[in-house]
PDB file of N, CA and C in Angstrom:
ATOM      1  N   UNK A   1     149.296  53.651 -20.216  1.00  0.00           N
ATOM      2  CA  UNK A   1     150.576  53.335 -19.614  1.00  0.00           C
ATOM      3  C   UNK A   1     151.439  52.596 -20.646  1.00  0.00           C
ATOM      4  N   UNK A   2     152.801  52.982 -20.862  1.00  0.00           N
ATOM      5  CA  UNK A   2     153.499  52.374 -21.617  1.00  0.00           C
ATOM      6  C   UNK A   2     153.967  51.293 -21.385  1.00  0.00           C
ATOM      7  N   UNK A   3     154.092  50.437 -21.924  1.00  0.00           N
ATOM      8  CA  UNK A   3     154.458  48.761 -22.366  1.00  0.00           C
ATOM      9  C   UNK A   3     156.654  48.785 -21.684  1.00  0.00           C
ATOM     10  N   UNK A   4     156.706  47.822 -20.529  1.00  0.00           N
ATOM     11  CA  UNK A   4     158.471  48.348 -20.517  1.00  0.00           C
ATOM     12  C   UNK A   4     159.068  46.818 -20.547  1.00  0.00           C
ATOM     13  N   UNK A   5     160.038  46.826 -20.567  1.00  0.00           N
ATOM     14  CA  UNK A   5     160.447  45.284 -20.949  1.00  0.00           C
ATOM     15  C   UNK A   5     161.429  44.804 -19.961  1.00  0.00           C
ATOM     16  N   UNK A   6     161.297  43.819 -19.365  1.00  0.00           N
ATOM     17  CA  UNK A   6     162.398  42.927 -18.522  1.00  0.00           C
ATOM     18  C   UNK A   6     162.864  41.725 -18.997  1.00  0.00           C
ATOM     19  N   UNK A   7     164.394  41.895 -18.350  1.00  0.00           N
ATOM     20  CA  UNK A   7     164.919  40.369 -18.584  1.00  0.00           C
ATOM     21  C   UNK A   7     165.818  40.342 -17.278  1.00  0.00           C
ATOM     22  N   UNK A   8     165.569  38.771 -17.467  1.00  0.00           N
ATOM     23  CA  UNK A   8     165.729  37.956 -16.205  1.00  0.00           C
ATOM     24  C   UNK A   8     167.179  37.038 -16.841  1.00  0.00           C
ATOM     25  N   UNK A   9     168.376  36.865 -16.289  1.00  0.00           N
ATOM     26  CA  UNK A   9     168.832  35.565 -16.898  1.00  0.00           C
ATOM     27  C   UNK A   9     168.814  34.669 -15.839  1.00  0.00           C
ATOM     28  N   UNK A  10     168.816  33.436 -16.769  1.00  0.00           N
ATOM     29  CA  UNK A  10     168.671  31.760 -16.201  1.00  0.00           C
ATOM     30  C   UNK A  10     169.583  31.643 -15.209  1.00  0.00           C
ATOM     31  N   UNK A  11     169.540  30.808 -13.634  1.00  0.00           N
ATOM     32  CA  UNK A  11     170.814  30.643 -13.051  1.00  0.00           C
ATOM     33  C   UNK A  11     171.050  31.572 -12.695  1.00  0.00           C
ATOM     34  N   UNK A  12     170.667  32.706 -12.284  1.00  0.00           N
ATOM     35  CA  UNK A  12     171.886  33.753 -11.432  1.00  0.00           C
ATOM     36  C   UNK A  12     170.487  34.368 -10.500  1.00  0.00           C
ATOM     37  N   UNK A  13     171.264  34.668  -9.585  1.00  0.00           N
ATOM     38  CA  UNK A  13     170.841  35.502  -8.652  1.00  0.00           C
ATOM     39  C   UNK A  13     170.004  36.993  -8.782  1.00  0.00           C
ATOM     40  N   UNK A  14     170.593  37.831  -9.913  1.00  0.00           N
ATOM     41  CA  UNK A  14     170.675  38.472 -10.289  1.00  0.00           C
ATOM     42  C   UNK A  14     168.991  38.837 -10.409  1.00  0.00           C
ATOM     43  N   UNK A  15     168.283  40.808 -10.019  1.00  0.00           N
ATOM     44  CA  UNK A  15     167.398  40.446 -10.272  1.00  0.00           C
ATOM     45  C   UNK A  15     166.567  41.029 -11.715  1.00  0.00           C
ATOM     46  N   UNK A  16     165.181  41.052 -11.673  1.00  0.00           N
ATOM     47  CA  UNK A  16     165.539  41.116 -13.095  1.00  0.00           C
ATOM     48  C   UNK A  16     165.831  42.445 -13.457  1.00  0.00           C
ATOM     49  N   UNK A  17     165.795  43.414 -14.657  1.00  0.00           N
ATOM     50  CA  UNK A  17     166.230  44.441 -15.198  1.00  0.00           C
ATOM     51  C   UNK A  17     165.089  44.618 -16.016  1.00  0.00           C
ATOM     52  N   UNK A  18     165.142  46.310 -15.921  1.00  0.00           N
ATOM     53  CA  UNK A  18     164.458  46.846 -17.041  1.00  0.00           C
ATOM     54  C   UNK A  18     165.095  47.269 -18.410  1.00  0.00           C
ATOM     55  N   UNK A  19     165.239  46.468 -19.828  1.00  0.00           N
ATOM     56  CA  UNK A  19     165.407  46.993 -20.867  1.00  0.00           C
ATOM     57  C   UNK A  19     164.922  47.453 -21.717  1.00  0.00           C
ATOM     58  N   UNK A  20     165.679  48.372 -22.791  1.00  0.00           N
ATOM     59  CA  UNK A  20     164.818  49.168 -23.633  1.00  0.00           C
ATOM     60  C   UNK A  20     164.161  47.978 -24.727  1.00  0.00           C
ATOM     61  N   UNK A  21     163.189  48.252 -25.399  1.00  0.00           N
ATOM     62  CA  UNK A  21     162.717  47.711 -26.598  1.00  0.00           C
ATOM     63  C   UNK A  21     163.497  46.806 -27.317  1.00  0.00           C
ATOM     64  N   UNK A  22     164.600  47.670 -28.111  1.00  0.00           N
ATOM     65  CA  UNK A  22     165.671  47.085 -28.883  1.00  0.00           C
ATOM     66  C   UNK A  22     166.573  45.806 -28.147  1.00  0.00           C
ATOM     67  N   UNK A  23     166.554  46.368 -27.193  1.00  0.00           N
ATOM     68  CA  UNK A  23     167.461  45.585 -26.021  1.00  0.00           C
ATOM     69  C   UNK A  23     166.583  43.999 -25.827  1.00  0.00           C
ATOM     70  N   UNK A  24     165.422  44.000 -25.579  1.00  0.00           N
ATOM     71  CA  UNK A  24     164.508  42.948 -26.145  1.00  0.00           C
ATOM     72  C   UNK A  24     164.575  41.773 -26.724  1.00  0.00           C
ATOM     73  N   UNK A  25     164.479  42.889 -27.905  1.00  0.00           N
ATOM     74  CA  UNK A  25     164.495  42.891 -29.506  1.00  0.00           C
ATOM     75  C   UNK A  25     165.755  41.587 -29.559  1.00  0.00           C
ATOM     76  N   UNK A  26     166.431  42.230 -29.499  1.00  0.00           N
ATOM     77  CA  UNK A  26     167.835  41.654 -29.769  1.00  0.00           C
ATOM     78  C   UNK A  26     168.236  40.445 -29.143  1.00  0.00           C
ATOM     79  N   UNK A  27     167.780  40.145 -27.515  1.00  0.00           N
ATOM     80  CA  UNK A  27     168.109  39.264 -26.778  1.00  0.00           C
ATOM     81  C   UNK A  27     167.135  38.368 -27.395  1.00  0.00           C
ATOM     82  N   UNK A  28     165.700  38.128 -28.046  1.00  0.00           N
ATOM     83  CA  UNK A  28     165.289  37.641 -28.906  1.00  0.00           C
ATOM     84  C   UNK A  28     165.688  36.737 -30.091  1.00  0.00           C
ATOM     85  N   UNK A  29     166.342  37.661 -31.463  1.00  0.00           N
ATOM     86  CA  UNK A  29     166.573  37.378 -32.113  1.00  0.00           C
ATOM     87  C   UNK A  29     167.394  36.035 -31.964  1.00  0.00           C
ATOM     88  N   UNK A  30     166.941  35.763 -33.343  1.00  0.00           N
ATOM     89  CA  UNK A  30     167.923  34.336 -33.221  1.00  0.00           C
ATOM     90  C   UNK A  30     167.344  33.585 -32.943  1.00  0.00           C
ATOM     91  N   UNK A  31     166.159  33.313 -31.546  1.00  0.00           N
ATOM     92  CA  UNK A  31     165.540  32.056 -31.081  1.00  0.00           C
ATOM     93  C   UNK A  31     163.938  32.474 -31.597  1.00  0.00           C
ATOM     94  N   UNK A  32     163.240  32.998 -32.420  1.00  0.00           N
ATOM     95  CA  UNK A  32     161.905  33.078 -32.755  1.00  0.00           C
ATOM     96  C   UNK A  32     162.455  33.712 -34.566  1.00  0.00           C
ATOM     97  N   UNK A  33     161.821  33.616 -35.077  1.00  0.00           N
ATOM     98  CA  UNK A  33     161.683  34.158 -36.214  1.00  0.00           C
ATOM     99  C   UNK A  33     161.388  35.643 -36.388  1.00  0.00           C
ATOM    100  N   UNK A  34     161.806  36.055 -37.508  1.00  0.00           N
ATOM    101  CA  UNK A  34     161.711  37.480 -37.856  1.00  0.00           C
ATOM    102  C   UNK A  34     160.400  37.997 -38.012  1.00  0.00           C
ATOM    103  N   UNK A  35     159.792  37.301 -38.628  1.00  0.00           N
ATOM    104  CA  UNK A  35     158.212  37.502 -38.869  1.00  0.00           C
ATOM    105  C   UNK A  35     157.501  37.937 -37.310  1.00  0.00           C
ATOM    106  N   UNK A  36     157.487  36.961 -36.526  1.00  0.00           N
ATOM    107  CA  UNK A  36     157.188  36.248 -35.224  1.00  0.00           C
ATOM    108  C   UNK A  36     157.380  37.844 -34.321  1.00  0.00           C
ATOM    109  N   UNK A  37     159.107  38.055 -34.087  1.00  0.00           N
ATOM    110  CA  UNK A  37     159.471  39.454 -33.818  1.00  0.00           C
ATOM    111  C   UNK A  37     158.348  40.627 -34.527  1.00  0.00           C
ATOM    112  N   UNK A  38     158.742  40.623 -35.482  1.00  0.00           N
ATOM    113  CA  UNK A  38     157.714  41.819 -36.212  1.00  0.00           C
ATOM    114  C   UNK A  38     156.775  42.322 -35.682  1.00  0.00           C
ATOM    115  N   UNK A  39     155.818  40.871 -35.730  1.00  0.00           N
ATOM    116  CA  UNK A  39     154.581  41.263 -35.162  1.00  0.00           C
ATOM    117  C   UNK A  39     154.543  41.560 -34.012  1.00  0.00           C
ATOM    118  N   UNK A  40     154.978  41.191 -32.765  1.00  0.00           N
ATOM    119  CA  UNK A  40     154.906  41.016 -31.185  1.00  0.00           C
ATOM    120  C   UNK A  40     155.419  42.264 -31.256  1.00  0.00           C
ATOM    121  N   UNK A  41     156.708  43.098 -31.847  1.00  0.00           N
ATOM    122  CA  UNK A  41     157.690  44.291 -31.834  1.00  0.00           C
ATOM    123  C   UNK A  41     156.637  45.804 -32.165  1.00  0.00           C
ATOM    124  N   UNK A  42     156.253  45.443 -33.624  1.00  0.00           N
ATOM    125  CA  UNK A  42     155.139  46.352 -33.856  1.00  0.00           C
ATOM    126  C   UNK A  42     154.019  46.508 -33.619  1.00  0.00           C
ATOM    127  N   UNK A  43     153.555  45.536 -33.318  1.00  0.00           N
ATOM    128  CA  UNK A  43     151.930  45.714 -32.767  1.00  0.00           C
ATOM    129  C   UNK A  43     151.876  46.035 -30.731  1.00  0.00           C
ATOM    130  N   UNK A  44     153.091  46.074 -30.468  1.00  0.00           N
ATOM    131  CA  UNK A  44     152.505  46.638 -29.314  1.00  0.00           C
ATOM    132  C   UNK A  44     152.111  45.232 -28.486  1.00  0.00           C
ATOM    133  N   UNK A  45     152.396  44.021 -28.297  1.00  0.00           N
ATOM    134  CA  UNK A  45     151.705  43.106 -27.913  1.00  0.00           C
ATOM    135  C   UNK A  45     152.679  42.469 -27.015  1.00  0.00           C
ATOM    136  N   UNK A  46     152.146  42.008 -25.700  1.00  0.00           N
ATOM    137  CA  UNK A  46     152.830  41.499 -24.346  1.00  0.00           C
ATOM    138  C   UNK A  46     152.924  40.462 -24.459  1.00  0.00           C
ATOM    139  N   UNK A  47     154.015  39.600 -23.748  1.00  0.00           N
ATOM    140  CA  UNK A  47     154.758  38.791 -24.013  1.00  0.00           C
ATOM    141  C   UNK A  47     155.579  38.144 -22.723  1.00  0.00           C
ATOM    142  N   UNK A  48     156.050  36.901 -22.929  1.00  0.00           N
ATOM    143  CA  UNK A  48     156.665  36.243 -21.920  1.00  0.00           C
ATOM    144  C   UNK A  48     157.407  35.373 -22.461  1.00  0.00           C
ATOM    145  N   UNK A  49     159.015  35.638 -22.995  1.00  0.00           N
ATOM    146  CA  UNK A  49     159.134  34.398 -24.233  1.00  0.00           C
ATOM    147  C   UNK A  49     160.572  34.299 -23.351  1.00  0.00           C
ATOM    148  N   UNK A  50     161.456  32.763 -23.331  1.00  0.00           N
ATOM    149  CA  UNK A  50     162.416  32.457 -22.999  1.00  0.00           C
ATOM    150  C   UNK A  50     163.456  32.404 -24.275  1.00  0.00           C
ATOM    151  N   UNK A  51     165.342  32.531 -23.940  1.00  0.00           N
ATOM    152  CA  UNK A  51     165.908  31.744 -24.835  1.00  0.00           C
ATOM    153  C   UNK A  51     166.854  31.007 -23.562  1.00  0.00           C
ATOM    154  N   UNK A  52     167.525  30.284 -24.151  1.00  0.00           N
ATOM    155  CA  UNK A  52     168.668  29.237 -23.517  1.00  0.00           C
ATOM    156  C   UNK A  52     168.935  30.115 -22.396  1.00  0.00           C
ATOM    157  N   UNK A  53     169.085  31.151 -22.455  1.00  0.00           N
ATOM    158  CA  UNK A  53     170.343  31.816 -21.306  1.00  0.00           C
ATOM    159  C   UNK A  53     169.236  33.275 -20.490  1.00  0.00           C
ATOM    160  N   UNK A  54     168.191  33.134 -21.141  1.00  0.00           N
ATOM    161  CA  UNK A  54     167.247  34.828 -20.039  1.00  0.00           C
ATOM    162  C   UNK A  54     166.427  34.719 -20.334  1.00  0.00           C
ATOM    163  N   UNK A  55     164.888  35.382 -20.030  1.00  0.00           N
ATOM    164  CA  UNK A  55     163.342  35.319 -19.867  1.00  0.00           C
ATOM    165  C   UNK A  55     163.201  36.626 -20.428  1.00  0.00           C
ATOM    166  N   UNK A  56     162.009  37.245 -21.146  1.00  0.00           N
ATOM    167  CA  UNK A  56     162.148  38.676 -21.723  1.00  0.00           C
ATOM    168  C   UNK A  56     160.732  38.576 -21.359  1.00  0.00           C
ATOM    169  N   UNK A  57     160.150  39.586 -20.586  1.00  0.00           N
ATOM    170  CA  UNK A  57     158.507  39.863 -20.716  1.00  0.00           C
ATOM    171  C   UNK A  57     158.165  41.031 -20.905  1.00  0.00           C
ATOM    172  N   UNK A  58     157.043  41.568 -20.936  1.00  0.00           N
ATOM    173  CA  UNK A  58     156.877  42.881 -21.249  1.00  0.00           C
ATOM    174  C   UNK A  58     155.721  43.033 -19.666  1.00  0.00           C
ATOM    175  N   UNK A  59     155.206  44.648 -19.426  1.00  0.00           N
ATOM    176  CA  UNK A  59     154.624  44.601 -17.999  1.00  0.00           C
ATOM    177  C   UNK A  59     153.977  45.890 -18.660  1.00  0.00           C
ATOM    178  N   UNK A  60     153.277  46.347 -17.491  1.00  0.00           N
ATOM    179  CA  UNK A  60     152.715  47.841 -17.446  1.00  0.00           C
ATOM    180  C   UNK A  60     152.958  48.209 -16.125  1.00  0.00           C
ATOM    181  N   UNK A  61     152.984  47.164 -15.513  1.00  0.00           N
ATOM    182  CA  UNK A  61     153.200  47.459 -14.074  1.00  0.00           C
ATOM    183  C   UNK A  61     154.867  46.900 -13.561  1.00  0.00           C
ATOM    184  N   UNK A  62     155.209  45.793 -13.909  1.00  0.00           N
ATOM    185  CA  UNK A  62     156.668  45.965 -13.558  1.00  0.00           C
ATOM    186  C   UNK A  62     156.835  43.799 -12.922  1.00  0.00           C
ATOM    187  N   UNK A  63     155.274  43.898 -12.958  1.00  0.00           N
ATOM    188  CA  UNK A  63     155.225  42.001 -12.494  1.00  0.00           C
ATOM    189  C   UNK A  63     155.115  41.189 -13.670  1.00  0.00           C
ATOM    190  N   UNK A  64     156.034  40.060 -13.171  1.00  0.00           N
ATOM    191  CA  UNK A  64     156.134  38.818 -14.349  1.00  0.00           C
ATOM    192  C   UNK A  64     154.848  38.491 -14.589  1.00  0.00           C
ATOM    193  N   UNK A  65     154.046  37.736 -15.910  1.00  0.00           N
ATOM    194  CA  UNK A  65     152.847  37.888 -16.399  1.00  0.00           C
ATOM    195  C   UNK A  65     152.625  36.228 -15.317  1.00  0.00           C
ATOM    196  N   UNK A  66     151.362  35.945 -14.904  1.00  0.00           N
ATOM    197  CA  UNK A  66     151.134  35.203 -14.274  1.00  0.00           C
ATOM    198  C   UNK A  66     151.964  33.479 -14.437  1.00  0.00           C
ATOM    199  N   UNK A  67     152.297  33.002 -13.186  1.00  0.00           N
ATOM    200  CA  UNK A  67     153.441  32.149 -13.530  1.00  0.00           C
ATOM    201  C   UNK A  67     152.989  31.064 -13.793  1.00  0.00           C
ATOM    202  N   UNK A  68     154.338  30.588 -14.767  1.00  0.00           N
ATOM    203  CA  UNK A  68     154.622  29.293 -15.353  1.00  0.00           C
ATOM    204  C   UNK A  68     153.805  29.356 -16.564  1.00  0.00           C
ATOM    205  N   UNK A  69     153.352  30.909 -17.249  1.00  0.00           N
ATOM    206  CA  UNK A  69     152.712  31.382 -18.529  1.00  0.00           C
ATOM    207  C   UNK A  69     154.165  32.150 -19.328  1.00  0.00           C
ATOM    208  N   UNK A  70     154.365  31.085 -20.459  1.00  0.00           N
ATOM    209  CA  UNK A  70     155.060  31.285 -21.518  1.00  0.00           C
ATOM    210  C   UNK A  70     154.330  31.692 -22.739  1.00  0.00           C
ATOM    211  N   UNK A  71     154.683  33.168 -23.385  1.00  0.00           N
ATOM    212  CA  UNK A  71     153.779  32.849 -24.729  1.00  0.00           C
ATOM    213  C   UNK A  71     153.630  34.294 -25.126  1.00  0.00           C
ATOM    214  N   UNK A  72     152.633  34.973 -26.117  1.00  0.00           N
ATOM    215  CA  UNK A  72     152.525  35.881 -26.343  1.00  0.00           C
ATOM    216  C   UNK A  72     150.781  36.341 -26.165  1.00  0.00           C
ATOM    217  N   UNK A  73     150.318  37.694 -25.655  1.00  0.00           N
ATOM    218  CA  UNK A  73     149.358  37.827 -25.525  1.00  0.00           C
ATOM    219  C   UNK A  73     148.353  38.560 -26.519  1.00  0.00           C
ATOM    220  N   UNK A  74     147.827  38.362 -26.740  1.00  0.00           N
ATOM    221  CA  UNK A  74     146.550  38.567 -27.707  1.00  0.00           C
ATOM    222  C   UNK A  74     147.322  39.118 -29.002  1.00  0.00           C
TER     223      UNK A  74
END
């Protein structure tokens, strides 16, 4: 099953969304390092990372990774 990505933003109602990879990617950048990206981006590896303003996780199934777990997985 393929790896799909959501974001949530902070404060709103709003619920969350499914984005593409890049889309991610991008809402990312800026608050983790390039390196950091790289690896999590290319290796295929799940994730639950915040910035100031939205939540980005990755799923197989479509649920936030168990709560109040920030971080990257294996």
């Amino acid at each position: 099953m393929a790896i799909k990505y959501f974001k949530l933003y902070k404060g709103t109602q709003f619920a969350p969304q499914e984005v593409t990879k890049e889309k991610a990617r991008e809402t990312l950048d800026g608050y983790y390092t390039k390196e950091s990206l790289d690896d999590i981006f290319d290796n295929g590896k799940e994730f639950r990372l915040a910035t100031a303003y939205s939540e980005i996780w990755t799923s197989k199934d479509g649920i936030v990774p168990m709560a109040g777990f920030y971080g990257i997985v294996g």
